[in-house]
Protein backbone atom coordinates (compact mmCIF):
# COMPACT_ATOMS: atom_id res chain seq x y z
CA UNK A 1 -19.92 -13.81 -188.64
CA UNK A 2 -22.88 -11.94 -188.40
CA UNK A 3 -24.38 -8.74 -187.38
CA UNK A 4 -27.35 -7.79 -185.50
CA UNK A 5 -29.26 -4.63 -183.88
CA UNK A 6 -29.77 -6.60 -180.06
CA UNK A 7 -28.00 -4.21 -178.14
CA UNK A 8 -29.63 -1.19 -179.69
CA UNK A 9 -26.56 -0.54 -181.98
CA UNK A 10 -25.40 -2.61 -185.43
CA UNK A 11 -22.23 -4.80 -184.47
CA UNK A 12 -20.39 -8.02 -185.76
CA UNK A 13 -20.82 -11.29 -183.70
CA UNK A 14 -19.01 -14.42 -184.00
CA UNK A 15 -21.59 -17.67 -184.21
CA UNK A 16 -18.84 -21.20 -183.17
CA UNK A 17 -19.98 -23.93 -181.66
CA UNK A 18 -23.14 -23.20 -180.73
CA UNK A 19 -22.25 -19.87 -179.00
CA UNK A 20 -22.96 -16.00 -179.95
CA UNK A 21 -19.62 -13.96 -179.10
CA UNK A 22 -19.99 -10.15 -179.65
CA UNK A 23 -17.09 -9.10 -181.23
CA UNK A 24 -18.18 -4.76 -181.37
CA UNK A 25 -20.04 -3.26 -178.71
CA UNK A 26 -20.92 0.12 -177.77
CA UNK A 27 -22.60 3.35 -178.90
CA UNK A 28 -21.72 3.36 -182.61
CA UNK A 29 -22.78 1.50 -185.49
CA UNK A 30 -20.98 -1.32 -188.05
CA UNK A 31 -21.66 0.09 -191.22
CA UNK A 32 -20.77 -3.00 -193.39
CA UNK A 33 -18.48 -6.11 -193.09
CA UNK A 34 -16.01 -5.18 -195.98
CA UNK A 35 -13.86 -9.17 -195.12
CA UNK A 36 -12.56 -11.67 -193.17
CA UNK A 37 -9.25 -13.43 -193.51
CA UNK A 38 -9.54 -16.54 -191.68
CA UNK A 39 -5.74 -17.44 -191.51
CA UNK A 40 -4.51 -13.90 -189.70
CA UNK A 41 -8.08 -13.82 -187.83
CA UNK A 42 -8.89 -10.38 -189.09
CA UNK A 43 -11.99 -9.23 -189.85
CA UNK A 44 -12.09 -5.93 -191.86
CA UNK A 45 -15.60 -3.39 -191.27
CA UNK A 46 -16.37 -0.16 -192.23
CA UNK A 47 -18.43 1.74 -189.31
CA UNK A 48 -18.82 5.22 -187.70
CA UNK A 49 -16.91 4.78 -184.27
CA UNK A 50 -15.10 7.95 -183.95
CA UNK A 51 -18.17 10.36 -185.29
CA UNK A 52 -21.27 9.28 -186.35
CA UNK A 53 -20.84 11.59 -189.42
CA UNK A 54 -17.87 9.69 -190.33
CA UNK A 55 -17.27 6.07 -191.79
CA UNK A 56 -13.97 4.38 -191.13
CA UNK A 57 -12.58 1.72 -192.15
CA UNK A 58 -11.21 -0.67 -189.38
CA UNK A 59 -9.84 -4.23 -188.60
CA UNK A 60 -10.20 -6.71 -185.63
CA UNK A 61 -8.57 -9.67 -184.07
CA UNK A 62 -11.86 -11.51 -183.65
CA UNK A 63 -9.55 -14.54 -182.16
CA UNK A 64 -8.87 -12.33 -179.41
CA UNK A 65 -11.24 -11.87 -177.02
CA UNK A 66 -11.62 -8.35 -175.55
CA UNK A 67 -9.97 -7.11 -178.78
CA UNK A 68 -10.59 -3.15 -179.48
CA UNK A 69 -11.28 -2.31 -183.41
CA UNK A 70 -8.32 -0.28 -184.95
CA UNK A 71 -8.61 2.19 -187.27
CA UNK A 72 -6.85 1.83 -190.50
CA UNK A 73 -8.06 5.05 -192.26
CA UNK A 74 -7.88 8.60 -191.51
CA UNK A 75 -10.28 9.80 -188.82
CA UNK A 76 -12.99 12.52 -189.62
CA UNK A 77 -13.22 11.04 -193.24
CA UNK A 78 -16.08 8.99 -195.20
CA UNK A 79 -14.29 5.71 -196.56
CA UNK A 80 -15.74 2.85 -198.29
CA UNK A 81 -13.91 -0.55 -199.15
CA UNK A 82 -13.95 -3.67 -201.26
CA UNK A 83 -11.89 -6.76 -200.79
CA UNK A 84 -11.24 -9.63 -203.01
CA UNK A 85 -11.73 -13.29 -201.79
């Protein structure tokens, strides 16, 4: 996983087998890449999707392509998050 400012924006991409796979796209930014659990497939990021005031904290399927981030926290709110390994 990794992110990167190409499109104009800060998403998450996916780096396999030789290949770049955007996992986020559009006109918000990732704020930070909070974890991953590789045996669900979820990746967990913090970013400002809804508002660009706001930071929420979301989780993707990023073995499902096309998948849309869903929110986890309560929107118009500033969240941070840590995870453990």
């Amino acid at each position: 996983m990794l992110s990167s400012e190409r499109s104009g924006y800060r998403h998450l991409y996916r780096w396999t087998k030789g290949r770049i796979t955007a996992l986020t796209s559009g006109p918000w930014v990732v704020d930070k890449m909070v974890g991953v659990d590789e045996a669900s497939g979820t990746l967990f990021f913090t970013a400002d999707r809804e508002r660009s005031v706001d930071k929420g904290l979301y989780r993707l399927d990023y073995r499902r392509l096309g998948a849309k981030p869903v929110l986890l926290t309560q929107p118009e709110t500033t969240n941070a998050a840590v995870m453990d390994k």
